[in-house]
C-alpha atoms as a PDB file:
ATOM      1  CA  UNK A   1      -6.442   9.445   6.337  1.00  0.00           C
ATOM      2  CA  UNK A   2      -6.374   7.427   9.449  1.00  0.00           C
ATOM      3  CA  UNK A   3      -4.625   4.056   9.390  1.00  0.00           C
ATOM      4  CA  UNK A   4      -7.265   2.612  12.058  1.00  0.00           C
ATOM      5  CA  UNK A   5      -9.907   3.770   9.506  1.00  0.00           C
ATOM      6  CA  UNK A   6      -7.936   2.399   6.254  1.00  0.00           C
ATOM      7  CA  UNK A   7      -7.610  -0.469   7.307  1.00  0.00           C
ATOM      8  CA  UNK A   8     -11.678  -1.388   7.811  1.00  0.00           C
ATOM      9  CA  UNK A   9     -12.257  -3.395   4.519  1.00  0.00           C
ATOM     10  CA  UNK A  10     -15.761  -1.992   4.541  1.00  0.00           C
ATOM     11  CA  UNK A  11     -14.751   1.693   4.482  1.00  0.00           C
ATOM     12  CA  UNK A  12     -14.727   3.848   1.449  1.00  0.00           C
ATOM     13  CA  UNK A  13     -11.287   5.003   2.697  1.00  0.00           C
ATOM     14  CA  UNK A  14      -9.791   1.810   2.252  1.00  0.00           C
ATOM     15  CA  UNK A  15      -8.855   1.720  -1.198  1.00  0.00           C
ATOM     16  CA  UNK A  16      -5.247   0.777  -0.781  1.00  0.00           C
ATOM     17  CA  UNK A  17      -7.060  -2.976  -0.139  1.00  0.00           C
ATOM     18  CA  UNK A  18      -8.824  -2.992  -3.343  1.00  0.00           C
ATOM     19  CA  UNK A  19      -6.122  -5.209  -4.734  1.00  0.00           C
ATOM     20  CA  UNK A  20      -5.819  -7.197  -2.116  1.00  0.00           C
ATOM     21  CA  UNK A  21      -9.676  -8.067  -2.388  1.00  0.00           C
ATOM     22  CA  UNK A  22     -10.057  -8.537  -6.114  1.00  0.00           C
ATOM     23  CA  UNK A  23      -7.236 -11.286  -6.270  1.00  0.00           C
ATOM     24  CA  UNK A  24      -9.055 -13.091  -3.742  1.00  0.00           C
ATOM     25  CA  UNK A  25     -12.327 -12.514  -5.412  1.00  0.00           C
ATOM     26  CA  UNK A  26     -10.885 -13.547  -8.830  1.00  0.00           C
ATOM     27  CA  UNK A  27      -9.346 -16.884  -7.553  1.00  0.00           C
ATOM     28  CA  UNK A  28      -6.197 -15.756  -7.268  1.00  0.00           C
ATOM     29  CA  UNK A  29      -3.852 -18.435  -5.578  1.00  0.00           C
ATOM     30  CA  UNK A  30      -3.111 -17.965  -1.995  1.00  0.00           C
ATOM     31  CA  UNK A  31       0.525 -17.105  -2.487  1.00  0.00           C
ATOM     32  CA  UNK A  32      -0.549 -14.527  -5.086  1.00  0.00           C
ATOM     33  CA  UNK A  33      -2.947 -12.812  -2.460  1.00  0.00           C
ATOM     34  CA  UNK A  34      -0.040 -12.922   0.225  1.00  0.00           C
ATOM     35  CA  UNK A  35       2.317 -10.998  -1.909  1.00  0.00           C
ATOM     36  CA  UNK A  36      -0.716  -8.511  -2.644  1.00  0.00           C
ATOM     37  CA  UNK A  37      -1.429  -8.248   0.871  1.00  0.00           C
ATOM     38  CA  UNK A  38       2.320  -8.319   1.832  1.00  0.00           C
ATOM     39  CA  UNK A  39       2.789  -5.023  -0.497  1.00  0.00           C
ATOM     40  CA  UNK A  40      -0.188  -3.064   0.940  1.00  0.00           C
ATOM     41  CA  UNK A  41       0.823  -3.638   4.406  1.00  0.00           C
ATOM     42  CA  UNK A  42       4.540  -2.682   3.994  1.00  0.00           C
ATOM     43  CA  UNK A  43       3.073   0.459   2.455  1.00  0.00           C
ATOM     44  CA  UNK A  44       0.615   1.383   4.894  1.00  0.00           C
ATOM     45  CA  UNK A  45       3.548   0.653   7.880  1.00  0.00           C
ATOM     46  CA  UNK A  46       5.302   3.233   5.814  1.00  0.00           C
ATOM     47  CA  UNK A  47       2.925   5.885   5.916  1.00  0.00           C
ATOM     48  CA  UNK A  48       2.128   5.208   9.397  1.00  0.00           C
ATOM     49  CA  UNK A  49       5.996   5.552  10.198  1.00  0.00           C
ATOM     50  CA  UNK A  50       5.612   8.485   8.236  1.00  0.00           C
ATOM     51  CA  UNK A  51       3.161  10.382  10.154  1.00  0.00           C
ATOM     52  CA  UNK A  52       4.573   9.536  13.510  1.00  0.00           C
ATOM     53  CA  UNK A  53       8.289  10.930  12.662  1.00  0.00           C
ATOM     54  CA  UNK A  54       5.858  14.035  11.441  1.00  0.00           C
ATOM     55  CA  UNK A  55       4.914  14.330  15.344  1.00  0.00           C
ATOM     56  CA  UNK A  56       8.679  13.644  16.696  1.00  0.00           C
ATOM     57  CA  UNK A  57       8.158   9.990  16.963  1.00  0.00           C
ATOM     58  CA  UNK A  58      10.553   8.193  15.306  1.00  0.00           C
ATOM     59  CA  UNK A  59      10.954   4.102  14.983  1.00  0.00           C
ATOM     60  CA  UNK A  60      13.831   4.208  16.998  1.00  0.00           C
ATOM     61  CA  UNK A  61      11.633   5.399  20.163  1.00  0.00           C
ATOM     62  CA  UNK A  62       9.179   2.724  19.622  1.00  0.00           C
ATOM     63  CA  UNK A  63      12.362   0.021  19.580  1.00  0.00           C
ATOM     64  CA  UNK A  64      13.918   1.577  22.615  1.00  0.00           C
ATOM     65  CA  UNK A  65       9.842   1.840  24.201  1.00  0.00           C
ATOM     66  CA  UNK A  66       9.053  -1.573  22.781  1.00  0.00           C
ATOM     67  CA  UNK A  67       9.232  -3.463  26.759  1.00  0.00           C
ATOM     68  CA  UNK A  68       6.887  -0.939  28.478  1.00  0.00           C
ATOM     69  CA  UNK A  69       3.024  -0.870  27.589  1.00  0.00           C
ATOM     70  CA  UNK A  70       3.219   2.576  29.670  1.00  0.00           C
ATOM     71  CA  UNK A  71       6.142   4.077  27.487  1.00  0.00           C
ATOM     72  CA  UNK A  72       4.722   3.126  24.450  1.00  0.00           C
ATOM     73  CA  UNK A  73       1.314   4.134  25.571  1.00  0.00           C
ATOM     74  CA  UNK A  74       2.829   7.231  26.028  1.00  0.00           C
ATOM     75  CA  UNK A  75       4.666   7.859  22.542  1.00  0.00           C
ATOM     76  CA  UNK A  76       1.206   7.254  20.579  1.00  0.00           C
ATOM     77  CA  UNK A  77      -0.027   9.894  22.910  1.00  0.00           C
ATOM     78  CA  UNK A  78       2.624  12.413  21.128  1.00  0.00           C
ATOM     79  CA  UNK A  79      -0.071  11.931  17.939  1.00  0.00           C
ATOM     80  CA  UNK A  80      -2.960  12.301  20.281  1.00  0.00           C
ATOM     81  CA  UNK A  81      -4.027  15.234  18.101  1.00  0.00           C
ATOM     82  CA  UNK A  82      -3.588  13.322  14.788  1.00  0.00           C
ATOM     83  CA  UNK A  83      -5.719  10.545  14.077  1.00  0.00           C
ATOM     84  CA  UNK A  84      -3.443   7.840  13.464  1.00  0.00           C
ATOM     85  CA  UNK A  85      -3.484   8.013  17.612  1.00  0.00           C
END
């Protein structure tokens, strides 16, 4: 699954948010939803630092990257045939 796509609240695909949305929907205090959300992010960051390193892209490029648009550009083209690019 493509992060982009997961992470459209509207799309069947994003069921890792489901959690996220019924705390709010049940009334859920706002620090309650933030440590929902909080959780789902850090795992979806995982998985997308996942599938990058899968492609030879590892965090440490995107640190030593992180000052040039065109470098970095560049590094998400490495995934350019996945579609987390």
């Amino acid at each position: 699954m493509a992060e982009n796509e997961s992470l459209d609240l509207a799309s069947p695909r994003a069921q890792r948010w489901n959690a996220d949305r019924d705390a709010a929907q049940k009334g859920a205090s706002s620090e309650e939803v933030g440590a929902v959300t909080r959780k789902t992010f850090l795992k979806a960051m995982r998985n997308v630092v996942k599938q990058f390193e899968e492609y030879g892209v590892s965090t440490g490029d995107f640190i030593s990257k992180r000052g040039s648009p065109c470098e970095l550009k560049m590094l998400v083209g490495q995934g350019v045939t996945h579609a987390i690019a």
